[in-house]
C-alpha atoms as a PDB file:
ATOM      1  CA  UNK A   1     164.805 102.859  95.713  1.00  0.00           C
ATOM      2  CA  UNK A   2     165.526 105.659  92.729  1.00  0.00           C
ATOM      3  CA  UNK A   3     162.523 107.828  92.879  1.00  0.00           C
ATOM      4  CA  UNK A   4     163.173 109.579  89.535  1.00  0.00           C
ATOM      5  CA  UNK A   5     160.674 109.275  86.915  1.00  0.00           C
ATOM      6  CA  UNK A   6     160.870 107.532  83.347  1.00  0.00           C
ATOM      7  CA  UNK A   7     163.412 109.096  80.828  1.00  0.00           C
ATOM      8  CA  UNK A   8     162.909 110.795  77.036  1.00  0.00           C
ATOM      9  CA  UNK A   9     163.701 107.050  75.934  1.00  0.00           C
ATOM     10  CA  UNK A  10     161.514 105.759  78.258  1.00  0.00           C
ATOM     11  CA  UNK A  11     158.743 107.586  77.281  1.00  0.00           C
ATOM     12  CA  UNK A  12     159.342 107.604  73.436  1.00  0.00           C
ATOM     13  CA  UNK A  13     159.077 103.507  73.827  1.00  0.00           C
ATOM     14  CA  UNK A  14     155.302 103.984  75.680  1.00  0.00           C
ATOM     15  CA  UNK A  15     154.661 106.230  73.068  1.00  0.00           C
ATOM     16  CA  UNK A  16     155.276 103.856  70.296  1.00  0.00           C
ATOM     17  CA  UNK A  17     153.858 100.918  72.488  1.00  0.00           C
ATOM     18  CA  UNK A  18     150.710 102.892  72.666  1.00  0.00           C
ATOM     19  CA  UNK A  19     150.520 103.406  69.188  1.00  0.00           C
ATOM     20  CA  UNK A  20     150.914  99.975  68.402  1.00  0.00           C
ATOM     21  CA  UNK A  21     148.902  99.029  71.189  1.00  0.00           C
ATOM     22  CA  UNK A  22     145.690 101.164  69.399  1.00  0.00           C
ATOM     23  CA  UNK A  23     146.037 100.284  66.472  1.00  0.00           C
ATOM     24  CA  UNK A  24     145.284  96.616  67.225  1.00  0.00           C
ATOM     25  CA  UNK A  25     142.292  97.617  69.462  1.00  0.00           C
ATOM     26  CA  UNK A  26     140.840  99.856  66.883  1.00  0.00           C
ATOM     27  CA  UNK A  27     141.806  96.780  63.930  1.00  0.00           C
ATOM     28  CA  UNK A  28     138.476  94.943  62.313  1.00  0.00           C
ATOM     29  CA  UNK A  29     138.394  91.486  62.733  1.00  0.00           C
ATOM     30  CA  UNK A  30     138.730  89.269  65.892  1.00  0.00           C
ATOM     31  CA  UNK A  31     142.428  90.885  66.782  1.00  0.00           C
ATOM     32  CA  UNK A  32     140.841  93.734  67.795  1.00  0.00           C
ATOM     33  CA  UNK A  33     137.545  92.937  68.608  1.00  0.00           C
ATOM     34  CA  UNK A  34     138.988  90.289  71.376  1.00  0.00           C
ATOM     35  CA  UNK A  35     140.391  93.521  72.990  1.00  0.00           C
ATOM     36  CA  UNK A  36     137.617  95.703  72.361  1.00  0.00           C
ATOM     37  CA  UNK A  37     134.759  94.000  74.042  1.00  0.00           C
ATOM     38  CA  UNK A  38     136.977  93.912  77.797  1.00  0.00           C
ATOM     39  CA  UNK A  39     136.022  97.735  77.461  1.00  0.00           C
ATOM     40  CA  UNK A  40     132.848  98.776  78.878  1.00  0.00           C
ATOM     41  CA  UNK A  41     130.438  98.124  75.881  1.00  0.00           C
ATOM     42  CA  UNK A  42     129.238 101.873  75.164  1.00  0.00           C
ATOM     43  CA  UNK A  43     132.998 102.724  74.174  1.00  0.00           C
ATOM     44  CA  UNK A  44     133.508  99.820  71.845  1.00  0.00           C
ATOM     45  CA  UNK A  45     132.490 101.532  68.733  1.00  0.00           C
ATOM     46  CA  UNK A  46     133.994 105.147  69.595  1.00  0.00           C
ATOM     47  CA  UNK A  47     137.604 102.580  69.513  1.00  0.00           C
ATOM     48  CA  UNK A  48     136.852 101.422  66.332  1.00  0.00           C
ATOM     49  CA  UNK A  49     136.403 104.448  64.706  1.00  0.00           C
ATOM     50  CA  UNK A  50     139.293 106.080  65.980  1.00  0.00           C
ATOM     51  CA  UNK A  51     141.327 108.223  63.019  1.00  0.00           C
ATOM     52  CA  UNK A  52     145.283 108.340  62.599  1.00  0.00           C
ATOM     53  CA  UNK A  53     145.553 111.541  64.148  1.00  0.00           C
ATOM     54  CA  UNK A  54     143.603 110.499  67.197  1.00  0.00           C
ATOM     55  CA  UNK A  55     145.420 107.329  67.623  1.00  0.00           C
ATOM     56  CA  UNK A  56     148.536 109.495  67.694  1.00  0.00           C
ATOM     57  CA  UNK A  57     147.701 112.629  70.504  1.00  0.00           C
ATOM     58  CA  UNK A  58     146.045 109.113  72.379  1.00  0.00           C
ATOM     59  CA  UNK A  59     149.590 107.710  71.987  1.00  0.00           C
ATOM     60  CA  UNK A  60     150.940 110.374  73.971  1.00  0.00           C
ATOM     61  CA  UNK A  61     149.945 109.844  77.307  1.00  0.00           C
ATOM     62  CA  UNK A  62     152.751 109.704  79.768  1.00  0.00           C
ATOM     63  CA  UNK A  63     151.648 105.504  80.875  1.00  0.00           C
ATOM     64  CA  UNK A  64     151.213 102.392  78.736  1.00  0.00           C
ATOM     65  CA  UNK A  65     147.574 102.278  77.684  1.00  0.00           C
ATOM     66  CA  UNK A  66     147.930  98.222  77.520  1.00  0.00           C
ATOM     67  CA  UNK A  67     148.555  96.201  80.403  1.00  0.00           C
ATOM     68  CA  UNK A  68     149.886  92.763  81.158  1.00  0.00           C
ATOM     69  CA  UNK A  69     147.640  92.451  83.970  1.00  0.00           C
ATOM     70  CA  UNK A  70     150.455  94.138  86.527  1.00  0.00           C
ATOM     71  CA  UNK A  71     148.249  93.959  89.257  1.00  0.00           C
ATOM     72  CA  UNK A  72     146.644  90.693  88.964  1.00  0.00           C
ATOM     73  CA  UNK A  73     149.277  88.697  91.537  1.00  0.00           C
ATOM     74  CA  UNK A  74     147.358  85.340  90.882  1.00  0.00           C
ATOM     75  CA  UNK A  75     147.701  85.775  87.276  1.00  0.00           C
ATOM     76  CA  UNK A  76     151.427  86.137  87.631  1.00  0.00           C
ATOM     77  CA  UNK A  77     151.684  83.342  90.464  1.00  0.00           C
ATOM     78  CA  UNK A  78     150.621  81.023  87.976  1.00  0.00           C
ATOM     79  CA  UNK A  79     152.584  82.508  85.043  1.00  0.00           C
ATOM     80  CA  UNK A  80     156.201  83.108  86.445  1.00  0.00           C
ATOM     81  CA  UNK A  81     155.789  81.856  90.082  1.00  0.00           C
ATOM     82  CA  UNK A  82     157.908  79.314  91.641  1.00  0.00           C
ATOM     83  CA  UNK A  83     155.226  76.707  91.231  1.00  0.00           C
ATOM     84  CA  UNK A  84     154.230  77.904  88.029  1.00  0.00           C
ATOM     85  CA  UNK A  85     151.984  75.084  85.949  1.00  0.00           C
ATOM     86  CA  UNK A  86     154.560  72.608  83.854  1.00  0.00           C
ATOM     87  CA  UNK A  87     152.570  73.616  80.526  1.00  0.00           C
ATOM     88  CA  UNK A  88     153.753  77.021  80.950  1.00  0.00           C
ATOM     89  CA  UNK A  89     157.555  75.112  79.850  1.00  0.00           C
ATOM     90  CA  UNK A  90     156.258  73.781  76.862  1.00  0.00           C
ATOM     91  CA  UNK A  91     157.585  75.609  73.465  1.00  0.00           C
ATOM     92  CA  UNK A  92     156.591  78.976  72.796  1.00  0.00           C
ATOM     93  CA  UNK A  93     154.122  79.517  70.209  1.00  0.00           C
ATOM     94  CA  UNK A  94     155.738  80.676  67.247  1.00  0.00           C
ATOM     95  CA  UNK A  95     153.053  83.110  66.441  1.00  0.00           C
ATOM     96  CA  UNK A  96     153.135  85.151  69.963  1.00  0.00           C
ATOM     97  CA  UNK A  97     151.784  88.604  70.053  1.00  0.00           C
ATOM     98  CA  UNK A  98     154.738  90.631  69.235  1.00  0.00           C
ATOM     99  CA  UNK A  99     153.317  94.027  71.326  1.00  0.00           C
ATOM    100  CA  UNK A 100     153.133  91.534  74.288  1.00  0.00           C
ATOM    101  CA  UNK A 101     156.848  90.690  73.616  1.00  0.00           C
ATOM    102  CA  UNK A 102     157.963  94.417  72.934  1.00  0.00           C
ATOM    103  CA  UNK A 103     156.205  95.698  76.048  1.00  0.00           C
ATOM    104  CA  UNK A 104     157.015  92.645  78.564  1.00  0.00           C
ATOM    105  CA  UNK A 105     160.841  92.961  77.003  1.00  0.00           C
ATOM    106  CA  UNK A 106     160.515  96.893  77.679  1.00  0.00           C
ATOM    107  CA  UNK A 107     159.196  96.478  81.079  1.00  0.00           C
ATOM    108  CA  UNK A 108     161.463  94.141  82.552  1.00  0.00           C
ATOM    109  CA  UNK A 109     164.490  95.846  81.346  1.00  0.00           C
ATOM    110  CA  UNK A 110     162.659  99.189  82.730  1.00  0.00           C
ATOM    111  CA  UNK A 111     162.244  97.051  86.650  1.00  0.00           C
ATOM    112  CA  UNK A 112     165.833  96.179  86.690  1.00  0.00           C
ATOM    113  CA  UNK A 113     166.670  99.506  85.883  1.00  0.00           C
ATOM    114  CA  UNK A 114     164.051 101.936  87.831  1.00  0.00           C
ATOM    115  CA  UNK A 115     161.462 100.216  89.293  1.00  0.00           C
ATOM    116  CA  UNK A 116     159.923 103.872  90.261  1.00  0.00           C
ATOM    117  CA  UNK A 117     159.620 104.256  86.524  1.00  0.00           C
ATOM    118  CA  UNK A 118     157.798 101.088  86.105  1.00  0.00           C
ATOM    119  CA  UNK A 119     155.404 102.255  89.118  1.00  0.00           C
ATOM    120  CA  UNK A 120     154.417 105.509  86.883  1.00  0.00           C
ATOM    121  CA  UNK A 121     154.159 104.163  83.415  1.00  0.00           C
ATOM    122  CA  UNK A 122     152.227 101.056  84.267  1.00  0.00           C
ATOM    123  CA  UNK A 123     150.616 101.250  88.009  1.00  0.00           C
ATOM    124  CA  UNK A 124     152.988  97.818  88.548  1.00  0.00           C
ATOM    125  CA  UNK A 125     153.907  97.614  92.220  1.00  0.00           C
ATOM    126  CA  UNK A 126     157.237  96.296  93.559  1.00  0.00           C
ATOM    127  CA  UNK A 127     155.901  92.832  94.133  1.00  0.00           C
ATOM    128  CA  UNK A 128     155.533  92.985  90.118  1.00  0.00           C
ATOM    129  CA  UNK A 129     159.062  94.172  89.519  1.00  0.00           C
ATOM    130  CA  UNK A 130     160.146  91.780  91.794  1.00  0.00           C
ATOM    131  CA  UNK A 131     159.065  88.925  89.547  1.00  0.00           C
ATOM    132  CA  UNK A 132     160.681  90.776  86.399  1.00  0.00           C
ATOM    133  CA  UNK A 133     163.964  91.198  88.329  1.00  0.00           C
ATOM    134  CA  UNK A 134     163.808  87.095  89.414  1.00  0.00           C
ATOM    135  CA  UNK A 135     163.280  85.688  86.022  1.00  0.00           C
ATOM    136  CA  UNK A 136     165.292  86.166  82.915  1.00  0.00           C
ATOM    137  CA  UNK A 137     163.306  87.545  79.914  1.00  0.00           C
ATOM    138  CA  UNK A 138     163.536  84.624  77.625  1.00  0.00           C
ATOM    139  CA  UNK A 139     161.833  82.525  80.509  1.00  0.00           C
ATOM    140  CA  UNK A 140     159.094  85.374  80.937  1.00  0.00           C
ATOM    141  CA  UNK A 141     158.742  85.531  77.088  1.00  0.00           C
ATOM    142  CA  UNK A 142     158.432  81.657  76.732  1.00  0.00           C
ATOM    143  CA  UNK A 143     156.103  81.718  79.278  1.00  0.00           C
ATOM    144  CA  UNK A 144     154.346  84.454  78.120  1.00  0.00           C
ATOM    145  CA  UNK A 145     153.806  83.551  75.027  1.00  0.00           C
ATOM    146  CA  UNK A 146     151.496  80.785  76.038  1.00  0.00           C
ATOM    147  CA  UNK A 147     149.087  82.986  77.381  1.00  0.00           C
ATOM    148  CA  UNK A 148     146.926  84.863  74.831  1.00  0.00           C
ATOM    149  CA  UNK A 149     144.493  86.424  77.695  1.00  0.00           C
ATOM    150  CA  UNK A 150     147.614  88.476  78.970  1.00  0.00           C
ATOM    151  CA  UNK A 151     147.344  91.602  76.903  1.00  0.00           C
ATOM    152  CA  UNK A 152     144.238  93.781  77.883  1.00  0.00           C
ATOM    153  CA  UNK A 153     143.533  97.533  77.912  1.00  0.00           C
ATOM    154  CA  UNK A 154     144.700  99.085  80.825  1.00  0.00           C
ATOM    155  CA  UNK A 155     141.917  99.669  83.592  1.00  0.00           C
ATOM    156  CA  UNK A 156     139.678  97.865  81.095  1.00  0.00           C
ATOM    157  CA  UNK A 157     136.782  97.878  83.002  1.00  0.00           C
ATOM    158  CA  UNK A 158     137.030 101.651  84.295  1.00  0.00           C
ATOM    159  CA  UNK A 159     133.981 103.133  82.429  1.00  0.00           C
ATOM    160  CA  UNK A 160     135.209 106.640  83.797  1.00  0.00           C
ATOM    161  CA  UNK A 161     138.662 106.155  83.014  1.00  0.00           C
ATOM    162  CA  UNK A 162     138.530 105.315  79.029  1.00  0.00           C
ATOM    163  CA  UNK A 163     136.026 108.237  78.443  1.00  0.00           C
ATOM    164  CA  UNK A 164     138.469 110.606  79.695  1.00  0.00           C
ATOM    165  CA  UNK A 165     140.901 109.140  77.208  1.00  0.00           C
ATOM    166  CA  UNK A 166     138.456 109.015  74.613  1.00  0.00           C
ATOM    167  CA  UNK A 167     136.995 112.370  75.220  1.00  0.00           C
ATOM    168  CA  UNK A 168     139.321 114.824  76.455  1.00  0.00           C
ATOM    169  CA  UNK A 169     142.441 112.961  75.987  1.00  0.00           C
ATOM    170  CA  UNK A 170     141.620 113.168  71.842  1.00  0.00           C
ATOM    171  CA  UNK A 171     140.710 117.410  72.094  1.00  0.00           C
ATOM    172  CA  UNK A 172     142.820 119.703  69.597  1.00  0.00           C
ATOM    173  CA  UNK A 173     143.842 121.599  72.677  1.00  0.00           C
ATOM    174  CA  UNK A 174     147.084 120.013  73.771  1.00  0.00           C
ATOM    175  CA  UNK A 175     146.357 121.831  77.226  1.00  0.00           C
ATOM    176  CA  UNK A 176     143.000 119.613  77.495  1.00  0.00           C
ATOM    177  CA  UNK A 177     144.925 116.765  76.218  1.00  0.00           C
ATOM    178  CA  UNK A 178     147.605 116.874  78.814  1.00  0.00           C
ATOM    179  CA  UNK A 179     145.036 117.475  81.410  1.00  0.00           C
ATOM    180  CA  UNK A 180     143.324 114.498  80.429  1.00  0.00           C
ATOM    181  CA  UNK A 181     145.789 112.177  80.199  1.00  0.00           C
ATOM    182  CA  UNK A 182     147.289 113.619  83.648  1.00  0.00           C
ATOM    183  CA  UNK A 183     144.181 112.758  85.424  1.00  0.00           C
ATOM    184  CA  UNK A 184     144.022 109.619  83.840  1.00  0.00           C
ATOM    185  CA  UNK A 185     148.059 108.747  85.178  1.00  0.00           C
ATOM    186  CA  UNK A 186     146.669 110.389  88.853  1.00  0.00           C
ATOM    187  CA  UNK A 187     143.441 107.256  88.283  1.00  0.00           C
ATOM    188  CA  UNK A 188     146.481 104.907  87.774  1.00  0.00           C
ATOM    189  CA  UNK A 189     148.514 105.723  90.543  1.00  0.00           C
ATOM    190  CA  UNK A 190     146.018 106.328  93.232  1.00  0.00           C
ATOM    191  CA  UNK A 191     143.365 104.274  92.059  1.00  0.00           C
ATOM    192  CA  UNK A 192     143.278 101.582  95.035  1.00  0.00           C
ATOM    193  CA  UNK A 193     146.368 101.430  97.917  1.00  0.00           C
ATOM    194  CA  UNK A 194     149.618 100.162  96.024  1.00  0.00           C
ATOM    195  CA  UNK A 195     151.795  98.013  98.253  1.00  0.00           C
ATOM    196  CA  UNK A 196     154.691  99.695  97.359  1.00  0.00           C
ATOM    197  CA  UNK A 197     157.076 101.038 100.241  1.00  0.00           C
ATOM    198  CA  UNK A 198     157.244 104.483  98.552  1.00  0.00           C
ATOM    199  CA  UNK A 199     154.688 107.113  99.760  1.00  0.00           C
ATOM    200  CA  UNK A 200     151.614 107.416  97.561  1.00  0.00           C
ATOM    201  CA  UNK A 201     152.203 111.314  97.617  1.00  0.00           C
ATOM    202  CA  UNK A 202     155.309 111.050  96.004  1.00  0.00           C
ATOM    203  CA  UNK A 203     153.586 109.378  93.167  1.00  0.00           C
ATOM    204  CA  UNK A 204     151.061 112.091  93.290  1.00  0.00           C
ATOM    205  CA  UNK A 205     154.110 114.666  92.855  1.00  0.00           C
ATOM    206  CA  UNK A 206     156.156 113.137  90.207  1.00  0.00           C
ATOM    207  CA  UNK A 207     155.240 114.790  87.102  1.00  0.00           C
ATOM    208  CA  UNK A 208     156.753 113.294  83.728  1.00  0.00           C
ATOM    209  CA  UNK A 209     159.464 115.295  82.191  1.00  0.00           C
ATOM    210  CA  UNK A 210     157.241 115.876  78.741  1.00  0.00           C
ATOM    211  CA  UNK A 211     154.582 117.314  80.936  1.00  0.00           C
ATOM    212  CA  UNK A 212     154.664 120.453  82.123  1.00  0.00           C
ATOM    213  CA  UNK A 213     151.807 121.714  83.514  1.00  0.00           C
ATOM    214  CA  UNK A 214     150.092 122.411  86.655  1.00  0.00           C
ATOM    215  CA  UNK A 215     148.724 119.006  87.783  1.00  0.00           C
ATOM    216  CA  UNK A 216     145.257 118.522  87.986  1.00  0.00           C
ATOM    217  CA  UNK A 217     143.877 117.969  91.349  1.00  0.00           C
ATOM    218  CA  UNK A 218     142.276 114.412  91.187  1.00  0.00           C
ATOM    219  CA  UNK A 219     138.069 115.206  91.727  1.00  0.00           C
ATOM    220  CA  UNK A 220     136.403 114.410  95.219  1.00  0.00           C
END
């Protein structure tokens, strides 16, 4: 297992994945309200609202604000298992979500590279990577694209979570901002026991290359 973090590449795509990524769930209309309303409700209009400038210091957080639902092993049982449901073959909608495509396509290339990478920017265990490394990407993408309910806010239900981002993680201070957003990566990575063989404290010790100061020591 290579234990060294994501790259300057790696981390410019999240950025610009996380830019894309809020500017859909801040869009009127049903593209982003479908998005907003997994978020607890009290946030929804704070995401709306959010300016340019916030959009881009939220973009900067060292981990993919969206998720594919890495975590949800059911979800991707049924998606890209072996016994995956026959519809999932039929022809891919020509319309698919093309931030689903760019971060699934980023992602899997990202697993068969450094799956230790893939642990830090998304929270995805090895199980996960292990289905990106056993598929190719056209099947995951044709697969994928049937399946609107796969992009979602990362920890969308976390009340505590998002108002760090959307507090803290927006300040003027870049030193708050970092702080914020470090916390956030620490709720990511130690949120609930990841069945990865690595040690959870090396997670806790990896710091991302654009980040350098002291961590902050996760509360309780």
């Amino acid at each position: 297992m290579d234990f060294s973090g994501p790259d300057a590449a790696d981390f410019a795509e999240v950025t610009a994945l996380n830019q894309a990524f809020l500017a859909r769930l801040r869009a009127p209309g049903a593209a982003g309200a479908n998005l907003r309303r997994l978020l607890p409700a009290n946030l929804h209009a704070v995401v709306a609202a959010l300016r340019d400038l916030q959009v881009e210091r939220l973009a900067s957080s060292p981990f993919l604000l969206l998720s594919l639902r890495e975590r949800d092993s059911a979800y991707w049982q049924q998606l890209a298992g072996k016994h995956a449901s026959p519809d999932l073959f039929a022809a891919a909608n020509e319309n698919s979500d093309g931030i689903t495509v760019a971060a699934l396509s980023f992602l899997w290339h990202l697993a068969r590279r450094n799956r230790y990478a893939v642990r830090l920017v998304s929270g995805a265990d090895n199980d996960w990577c292990s289905v990106m490394s056993s598929n190719t990407l056209f099947t995951l993408l044709r697969r994928a694209s049937r399946r609107p309910d796969l992009l979602r806010p990362r920890l969308a239900g976390n009340g505590a979570f998002w108002s760090k981002l959307l507090g803290p993680g927006l300040d003027s201070n870049p030193g708050v901002r970092r702080a914020a957003h470090t916390t956030c990566l620490q709720t990511l990575l130690t949120g609930r026991p990841a069945p990865m063989q690595q040690p959870r404290a090396a997670a806790r010790r990896s710091q991302p290359p654009l980040y350098r100061s002291r961590p902050v020591r996760r509360p309780g």
